[in-house]
PDB file of N, CA and C in Angstrom:
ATOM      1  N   UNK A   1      63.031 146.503  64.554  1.00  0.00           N
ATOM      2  CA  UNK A   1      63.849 146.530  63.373  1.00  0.00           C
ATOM      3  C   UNK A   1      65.300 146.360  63.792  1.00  0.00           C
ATOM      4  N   UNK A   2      66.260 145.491  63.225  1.00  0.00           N
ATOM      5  CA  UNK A   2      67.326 146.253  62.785  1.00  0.00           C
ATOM      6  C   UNK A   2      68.094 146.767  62.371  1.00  0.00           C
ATOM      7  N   UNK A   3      69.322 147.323  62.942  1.00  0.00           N
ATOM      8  CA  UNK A   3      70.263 148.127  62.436  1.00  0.00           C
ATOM      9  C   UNK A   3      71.391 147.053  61.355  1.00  0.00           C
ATOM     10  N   UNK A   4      72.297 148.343  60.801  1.00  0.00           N
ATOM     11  CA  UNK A   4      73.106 147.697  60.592  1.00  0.00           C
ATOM     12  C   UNK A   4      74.309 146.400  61.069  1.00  0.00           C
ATOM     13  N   UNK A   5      74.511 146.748  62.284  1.00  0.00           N
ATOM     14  CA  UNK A   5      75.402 145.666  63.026  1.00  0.00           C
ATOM     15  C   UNK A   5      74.292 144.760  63.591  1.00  0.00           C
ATOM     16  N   UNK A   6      73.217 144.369  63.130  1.00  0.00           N
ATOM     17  CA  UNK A   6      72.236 143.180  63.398  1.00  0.00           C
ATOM     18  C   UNK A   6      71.662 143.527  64.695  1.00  0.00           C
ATOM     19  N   UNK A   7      71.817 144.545  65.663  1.00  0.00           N
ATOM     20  CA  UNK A   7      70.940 145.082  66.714  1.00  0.00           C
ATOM     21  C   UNK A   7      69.541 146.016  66.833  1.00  0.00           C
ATOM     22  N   UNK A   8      68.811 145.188  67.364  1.00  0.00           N
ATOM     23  CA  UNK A   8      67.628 145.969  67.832  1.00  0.00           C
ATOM     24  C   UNK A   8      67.080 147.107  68.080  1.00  0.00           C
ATOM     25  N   UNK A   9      66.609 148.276  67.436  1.00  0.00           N
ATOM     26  CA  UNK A   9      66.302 149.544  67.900  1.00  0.00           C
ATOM     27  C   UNK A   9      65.023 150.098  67.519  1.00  0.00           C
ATOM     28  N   UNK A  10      64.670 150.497  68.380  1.00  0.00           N
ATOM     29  CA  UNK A  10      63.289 150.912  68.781  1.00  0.00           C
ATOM     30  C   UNK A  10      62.535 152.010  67.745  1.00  0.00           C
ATOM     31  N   UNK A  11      61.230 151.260  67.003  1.00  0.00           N
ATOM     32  CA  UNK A  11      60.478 151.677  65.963  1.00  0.00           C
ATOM     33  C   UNK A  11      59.227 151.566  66.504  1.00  0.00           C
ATOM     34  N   UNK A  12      58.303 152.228  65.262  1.00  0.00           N
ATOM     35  CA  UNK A  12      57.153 152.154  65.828  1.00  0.00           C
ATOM     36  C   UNK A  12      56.621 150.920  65.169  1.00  0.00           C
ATOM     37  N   UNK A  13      55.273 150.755  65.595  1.00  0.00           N
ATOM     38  CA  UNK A  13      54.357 149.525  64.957  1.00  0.00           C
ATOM     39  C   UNK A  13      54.607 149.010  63.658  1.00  0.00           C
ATOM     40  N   UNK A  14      53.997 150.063  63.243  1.00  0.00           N
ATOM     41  CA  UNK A  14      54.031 149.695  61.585  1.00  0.00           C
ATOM     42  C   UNK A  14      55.111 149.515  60.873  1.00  0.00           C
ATOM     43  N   UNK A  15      56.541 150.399  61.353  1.00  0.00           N
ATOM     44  CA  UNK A  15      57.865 149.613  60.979  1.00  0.00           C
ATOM     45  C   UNK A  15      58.193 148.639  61.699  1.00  0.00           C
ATOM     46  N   UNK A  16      57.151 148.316  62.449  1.00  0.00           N
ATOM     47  CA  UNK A  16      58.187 146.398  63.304  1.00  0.00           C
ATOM     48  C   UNK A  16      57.088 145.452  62.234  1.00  0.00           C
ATOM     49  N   UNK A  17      56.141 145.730  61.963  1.00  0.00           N
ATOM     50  CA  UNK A  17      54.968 144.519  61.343  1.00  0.00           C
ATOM     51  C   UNK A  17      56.245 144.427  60.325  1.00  0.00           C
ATOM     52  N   UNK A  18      57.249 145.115  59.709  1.00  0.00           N
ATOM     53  CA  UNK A  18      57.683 144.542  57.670  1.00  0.00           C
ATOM     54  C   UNK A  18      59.071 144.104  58.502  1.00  0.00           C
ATOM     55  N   UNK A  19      59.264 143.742  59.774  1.00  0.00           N
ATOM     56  CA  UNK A  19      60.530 142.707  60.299  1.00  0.00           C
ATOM     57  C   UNK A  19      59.745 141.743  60.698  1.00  0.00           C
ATOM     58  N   UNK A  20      58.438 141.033  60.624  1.00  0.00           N
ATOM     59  CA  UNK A  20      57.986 140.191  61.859  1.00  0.00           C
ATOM     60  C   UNK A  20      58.362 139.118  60.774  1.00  0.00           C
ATOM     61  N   UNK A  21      59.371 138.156  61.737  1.00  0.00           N
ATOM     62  CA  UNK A  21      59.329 136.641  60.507  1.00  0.00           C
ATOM     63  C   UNK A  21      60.471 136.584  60.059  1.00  0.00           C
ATOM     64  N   UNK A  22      61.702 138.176  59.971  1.00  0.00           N
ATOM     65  CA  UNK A  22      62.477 138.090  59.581  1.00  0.00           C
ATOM     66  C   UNK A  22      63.378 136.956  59.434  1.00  0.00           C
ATOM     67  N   UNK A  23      63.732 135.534  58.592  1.00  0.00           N
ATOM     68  CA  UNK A  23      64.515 134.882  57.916  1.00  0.00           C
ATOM     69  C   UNK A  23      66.077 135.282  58.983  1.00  0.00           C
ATOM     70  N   UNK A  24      66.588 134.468  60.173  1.00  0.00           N
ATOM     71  CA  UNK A  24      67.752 134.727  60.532  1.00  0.00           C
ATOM     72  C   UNK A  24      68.652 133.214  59.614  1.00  0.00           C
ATOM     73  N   UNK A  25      68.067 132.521  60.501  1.00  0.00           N
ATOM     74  CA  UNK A  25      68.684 130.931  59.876  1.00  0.00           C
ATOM     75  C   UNK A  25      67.623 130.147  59.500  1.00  0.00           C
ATOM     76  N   UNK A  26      67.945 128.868  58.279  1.00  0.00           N
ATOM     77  CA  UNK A  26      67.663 127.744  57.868  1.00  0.00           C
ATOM     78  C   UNK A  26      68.455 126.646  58.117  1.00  0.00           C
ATOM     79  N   UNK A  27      67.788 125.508  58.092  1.00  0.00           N
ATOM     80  CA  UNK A  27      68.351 124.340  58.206  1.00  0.00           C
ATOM     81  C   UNK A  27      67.367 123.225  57.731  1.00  0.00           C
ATOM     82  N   UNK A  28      67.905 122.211  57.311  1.00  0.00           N
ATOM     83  CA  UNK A  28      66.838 121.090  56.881  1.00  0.00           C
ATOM     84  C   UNK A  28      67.645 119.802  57.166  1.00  0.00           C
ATOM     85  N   UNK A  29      67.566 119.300  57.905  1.00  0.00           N
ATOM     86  CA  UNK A  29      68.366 117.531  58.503  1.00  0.00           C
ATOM     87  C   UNK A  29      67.172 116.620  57.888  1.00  0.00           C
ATOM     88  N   UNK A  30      67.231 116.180  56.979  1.00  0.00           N
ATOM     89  CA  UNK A  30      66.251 115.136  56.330  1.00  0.00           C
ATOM     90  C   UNK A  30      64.736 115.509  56.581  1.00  0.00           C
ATOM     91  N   UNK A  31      63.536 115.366  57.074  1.00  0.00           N
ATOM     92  CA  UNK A  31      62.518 115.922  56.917  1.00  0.00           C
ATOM     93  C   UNK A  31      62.080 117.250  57.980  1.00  0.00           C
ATOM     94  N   UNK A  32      63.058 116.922  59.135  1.00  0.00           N
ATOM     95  CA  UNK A  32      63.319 118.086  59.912  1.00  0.00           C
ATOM     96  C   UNK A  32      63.859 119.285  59.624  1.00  0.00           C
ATOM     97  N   UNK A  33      62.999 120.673  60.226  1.00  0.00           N
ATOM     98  CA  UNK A  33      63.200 121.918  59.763  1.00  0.00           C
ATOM     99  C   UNK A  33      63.725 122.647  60.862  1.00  0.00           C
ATOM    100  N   UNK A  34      65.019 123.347  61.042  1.00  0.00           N
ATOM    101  CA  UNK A  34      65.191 124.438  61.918  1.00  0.00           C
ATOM    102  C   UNK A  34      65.260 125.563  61.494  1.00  0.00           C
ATOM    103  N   UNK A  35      64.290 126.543  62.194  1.00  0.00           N
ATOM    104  CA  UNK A  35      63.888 127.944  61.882  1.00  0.00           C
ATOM    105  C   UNK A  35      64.291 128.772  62.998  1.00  0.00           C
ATOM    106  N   UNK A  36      65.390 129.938  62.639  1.00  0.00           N
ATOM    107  CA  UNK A  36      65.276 130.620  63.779  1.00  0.00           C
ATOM    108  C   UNK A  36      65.254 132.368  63.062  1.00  0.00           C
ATOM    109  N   UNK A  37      64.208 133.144  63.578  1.00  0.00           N
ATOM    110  CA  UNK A  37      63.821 134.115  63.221  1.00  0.00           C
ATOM    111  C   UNK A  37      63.635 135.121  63.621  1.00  0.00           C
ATOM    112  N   UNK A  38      63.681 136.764  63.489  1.00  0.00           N
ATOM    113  CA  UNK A  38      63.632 137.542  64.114  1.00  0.00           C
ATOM    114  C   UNK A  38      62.150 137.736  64.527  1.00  0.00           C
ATOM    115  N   UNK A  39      61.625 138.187  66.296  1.00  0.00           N
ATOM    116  CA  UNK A  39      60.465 137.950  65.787  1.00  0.00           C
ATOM    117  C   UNK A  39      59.819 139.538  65.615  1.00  0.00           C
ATOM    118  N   UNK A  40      60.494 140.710  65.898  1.00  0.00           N
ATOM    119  CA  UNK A  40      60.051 141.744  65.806  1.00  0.00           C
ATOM    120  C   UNK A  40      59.396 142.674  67.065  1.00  0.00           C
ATOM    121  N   UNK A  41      58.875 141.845  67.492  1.00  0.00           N
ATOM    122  CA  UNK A  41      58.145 142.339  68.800  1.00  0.00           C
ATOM    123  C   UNK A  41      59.232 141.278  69.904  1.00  0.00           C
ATOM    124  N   UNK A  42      58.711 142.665  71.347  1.00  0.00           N
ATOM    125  CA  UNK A  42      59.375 141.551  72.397  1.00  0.00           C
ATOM    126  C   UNK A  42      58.530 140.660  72.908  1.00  0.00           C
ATOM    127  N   UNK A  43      59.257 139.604  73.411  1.00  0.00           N
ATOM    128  CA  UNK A  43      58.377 138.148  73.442  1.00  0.00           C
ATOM    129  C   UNK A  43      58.628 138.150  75.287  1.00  0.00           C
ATOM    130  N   UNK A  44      58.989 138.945  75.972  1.00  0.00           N
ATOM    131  CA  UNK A  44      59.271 138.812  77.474  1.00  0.00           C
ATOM    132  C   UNK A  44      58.245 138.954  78.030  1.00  0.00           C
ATOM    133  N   UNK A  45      58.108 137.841  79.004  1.00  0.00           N
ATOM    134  CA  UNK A  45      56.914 138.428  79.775  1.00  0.00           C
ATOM    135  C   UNK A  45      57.419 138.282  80.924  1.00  0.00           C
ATOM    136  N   UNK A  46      57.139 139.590  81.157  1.00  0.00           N
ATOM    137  CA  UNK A  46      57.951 139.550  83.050  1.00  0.00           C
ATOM    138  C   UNK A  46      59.485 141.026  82.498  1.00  0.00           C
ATOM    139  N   UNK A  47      59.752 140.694  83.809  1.00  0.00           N
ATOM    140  CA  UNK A  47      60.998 141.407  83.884  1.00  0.00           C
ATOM    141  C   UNK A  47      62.072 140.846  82.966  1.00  0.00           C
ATOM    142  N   UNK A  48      63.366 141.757  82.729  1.00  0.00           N
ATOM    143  CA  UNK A  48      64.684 141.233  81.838  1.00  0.00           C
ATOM    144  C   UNK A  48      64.609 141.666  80.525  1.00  0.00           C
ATOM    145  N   UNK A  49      65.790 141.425  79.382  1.00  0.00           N
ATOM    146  CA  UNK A  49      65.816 142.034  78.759  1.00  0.00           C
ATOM    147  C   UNK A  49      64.933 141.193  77.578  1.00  0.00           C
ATOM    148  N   UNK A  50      64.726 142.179  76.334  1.00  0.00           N
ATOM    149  CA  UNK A  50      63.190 141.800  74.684  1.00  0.00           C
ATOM    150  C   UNK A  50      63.759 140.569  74.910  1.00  0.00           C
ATOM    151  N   UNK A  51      63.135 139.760  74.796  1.00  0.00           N
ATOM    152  CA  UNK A  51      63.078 138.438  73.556  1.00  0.00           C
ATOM    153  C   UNK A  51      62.776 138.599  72.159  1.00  0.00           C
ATOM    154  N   UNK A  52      63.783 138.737  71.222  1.00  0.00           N
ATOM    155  CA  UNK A  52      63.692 139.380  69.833  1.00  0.00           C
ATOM    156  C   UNK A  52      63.523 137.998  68.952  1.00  0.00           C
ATOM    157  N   UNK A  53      64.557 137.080  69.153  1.00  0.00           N
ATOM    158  CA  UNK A  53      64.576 136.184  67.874  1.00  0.00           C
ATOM    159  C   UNK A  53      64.227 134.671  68.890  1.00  0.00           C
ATOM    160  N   UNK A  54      64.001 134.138  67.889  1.00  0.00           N
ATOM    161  CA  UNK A  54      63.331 132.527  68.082  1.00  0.00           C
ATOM    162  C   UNK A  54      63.683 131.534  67.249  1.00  0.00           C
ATOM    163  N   UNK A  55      64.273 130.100  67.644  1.00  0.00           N
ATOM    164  CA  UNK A  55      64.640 129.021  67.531  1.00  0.00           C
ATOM    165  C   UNK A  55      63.548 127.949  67.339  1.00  0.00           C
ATOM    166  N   UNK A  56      63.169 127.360  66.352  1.00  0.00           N
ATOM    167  CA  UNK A  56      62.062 126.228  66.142  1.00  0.00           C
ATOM    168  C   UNK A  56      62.308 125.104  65.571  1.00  0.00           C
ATOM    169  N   UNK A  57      62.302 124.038  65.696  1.00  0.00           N
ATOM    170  CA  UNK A  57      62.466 122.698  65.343  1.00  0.00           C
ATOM    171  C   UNK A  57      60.630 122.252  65.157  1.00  0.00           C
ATOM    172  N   UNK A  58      60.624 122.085  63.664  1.00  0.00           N
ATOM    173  CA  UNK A  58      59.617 121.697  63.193  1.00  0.00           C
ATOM    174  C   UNK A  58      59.518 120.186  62.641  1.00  0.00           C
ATOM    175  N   UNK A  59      58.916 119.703  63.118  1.00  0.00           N
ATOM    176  CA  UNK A  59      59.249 118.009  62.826  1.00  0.00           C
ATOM    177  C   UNK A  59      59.912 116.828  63.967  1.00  0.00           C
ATOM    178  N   UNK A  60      60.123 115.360  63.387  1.00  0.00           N
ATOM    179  CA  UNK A  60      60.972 115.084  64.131  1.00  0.00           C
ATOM    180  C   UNK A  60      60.571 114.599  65.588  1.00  0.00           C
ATOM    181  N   UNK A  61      61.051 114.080  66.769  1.00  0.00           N
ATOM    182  CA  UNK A  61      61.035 114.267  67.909  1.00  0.00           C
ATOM    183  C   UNK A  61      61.382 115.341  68.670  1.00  0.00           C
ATOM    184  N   UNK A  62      61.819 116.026  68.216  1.00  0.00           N
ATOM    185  CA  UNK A  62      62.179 117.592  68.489  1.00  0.00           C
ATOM    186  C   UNK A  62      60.924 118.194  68.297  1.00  0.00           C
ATOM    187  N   UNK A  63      60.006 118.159  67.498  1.00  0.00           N
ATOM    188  CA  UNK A  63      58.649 119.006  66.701  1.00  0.00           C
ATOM    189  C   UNK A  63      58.586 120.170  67.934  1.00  0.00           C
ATOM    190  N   UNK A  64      58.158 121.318  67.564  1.00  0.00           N
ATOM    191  CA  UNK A  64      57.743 122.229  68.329  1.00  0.00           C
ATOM    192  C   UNK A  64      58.600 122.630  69.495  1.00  0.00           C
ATOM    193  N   UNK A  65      60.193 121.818  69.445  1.00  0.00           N
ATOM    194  CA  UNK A  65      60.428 122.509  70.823  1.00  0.00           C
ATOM    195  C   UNK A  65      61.558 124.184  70.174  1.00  0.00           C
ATOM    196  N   UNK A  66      61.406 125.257  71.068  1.00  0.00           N
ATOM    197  CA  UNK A  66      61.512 126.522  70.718  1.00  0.00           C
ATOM    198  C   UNK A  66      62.263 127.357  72.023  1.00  0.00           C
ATOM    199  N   UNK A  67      63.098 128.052  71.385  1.00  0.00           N
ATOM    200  CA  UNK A  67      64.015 129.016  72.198  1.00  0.00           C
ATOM    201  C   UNK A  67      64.233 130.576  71.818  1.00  0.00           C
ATOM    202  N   UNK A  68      64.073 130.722  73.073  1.00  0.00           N
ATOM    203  CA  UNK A  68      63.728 132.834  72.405  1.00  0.00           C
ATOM    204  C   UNK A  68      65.673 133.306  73.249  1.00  0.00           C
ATOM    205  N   UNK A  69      65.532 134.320  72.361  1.00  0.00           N
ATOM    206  CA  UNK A  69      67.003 134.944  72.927  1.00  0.00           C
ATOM    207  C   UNK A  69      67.012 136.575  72.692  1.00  0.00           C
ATOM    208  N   UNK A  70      67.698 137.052  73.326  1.00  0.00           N
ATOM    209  CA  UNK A  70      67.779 138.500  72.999  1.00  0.00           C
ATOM    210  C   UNK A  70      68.827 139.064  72.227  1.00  0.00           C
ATOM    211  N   UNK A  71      69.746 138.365  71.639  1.00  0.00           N
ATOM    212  CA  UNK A  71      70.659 139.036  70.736  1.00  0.00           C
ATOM    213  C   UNK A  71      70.822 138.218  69.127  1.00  0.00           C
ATOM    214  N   UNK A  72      70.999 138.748  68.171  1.00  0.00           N
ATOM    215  CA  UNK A  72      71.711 138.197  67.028  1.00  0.00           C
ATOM    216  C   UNK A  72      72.363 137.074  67.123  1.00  0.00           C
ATOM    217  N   UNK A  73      73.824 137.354  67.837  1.00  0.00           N
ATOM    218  CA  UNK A  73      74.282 136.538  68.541  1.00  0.00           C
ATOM    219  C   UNK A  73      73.906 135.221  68.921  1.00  0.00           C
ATOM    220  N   UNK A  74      73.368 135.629  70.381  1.00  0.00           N
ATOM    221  CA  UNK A  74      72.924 134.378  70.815  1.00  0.00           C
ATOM    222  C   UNK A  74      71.732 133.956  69.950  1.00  0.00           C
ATOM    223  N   UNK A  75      70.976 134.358  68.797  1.00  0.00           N
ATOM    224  CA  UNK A  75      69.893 133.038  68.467  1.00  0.00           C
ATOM    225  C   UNK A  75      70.459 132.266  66.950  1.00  0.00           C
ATOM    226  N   UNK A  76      72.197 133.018  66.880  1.00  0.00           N
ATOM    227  CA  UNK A  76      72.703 131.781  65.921  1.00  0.00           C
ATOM    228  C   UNK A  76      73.379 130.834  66.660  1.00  0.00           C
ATOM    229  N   UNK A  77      74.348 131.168  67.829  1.00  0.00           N
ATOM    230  CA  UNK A  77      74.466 130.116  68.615  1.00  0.00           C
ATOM    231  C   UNK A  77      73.591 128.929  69.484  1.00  0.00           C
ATOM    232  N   UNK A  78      72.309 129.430  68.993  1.00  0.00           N
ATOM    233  CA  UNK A  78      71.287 128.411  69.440  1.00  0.00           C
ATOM    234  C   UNK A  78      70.468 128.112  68.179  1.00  0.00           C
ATOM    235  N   UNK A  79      70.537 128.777  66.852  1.00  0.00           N
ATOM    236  CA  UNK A  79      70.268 127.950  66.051  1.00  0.00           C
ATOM    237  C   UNK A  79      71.503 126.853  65.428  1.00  0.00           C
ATOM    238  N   UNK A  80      72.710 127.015  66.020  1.00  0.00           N
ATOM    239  CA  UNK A  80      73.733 125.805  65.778  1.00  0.00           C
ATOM    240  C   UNK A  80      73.487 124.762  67.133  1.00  0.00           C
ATOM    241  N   UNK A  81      73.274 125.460  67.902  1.00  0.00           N
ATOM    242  CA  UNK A  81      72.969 123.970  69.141  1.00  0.00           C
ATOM    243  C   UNK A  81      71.455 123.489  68.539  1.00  0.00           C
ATOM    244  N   UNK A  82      70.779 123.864  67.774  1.00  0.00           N
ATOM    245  CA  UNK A  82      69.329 123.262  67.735  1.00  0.00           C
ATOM    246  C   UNK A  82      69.775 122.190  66.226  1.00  0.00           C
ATOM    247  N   UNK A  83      70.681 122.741  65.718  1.00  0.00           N
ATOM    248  CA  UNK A  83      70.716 121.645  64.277  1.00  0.00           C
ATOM    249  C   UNK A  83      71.594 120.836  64.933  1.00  0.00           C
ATOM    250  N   UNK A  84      72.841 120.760  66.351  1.00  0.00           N
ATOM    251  CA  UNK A  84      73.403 119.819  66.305  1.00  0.00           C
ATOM    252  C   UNK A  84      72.793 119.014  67.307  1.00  0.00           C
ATOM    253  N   UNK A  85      71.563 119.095  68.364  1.00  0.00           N
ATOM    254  CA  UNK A  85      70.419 118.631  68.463  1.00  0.00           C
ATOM    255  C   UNK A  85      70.046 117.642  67.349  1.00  0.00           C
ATOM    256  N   UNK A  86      69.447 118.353  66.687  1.00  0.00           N
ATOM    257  CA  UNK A  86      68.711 117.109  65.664  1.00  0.00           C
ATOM    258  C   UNK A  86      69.759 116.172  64.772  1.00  0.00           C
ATOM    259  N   UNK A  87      70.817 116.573  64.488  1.00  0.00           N
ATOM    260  CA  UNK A  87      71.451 116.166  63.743  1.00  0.00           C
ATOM    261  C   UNK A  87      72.410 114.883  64.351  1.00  0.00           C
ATOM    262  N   UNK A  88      72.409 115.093  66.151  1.00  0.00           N
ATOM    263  CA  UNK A  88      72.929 114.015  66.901  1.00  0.00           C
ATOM    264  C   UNK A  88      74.275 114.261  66.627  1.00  0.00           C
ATOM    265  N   UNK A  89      75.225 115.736  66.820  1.00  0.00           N
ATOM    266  CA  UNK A  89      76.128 115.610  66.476  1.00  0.00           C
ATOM    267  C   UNK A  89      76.568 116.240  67.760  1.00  0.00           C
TER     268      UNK A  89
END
């Protein structure tokens, strides 16, 4: 879940299942979709810090390519590098 200042803090199960999916950013560049979302659970495997939110380019020549990050922060600065990616800007 998070907090107010958009950071991560530690819940149990059943309060992380009603964040999974959480809506961070949208984007739509003509039939191409960028999704980047909180994903609720950590996505790390291995050592280092959660992988919380995720970057997706659905469509496109881009289709399926995806970036995990550990802060608020960084997964809007990579959902703006993923639309100016597709957008060729």
């Amino acid at each position: 879940m998070l907090n107010e200042n958009k950071e991560p803090v530690p819940t149990n199960v059943m309060e992380a299942t009603k964040w999974l999916g959480l809506q961070v950013a949208w984007a739509e560049i003509g039939d191409v979709k960028i999704s980047t979302i909180f994903l609720g659970l950590d996505h790390q495997l291995g050592d280092g810090p959660p992988l919380l939110f995720e970057t997706m380019i659905l469509g496109g020549k881009h289709d399926q390519d995806q970036w995990r990050y550990h802060t608020w922060d960084e997964a809007m600065e990579g959902h703006k590098a993923a639309v100016k990616l597709v957008s060729g800007s």
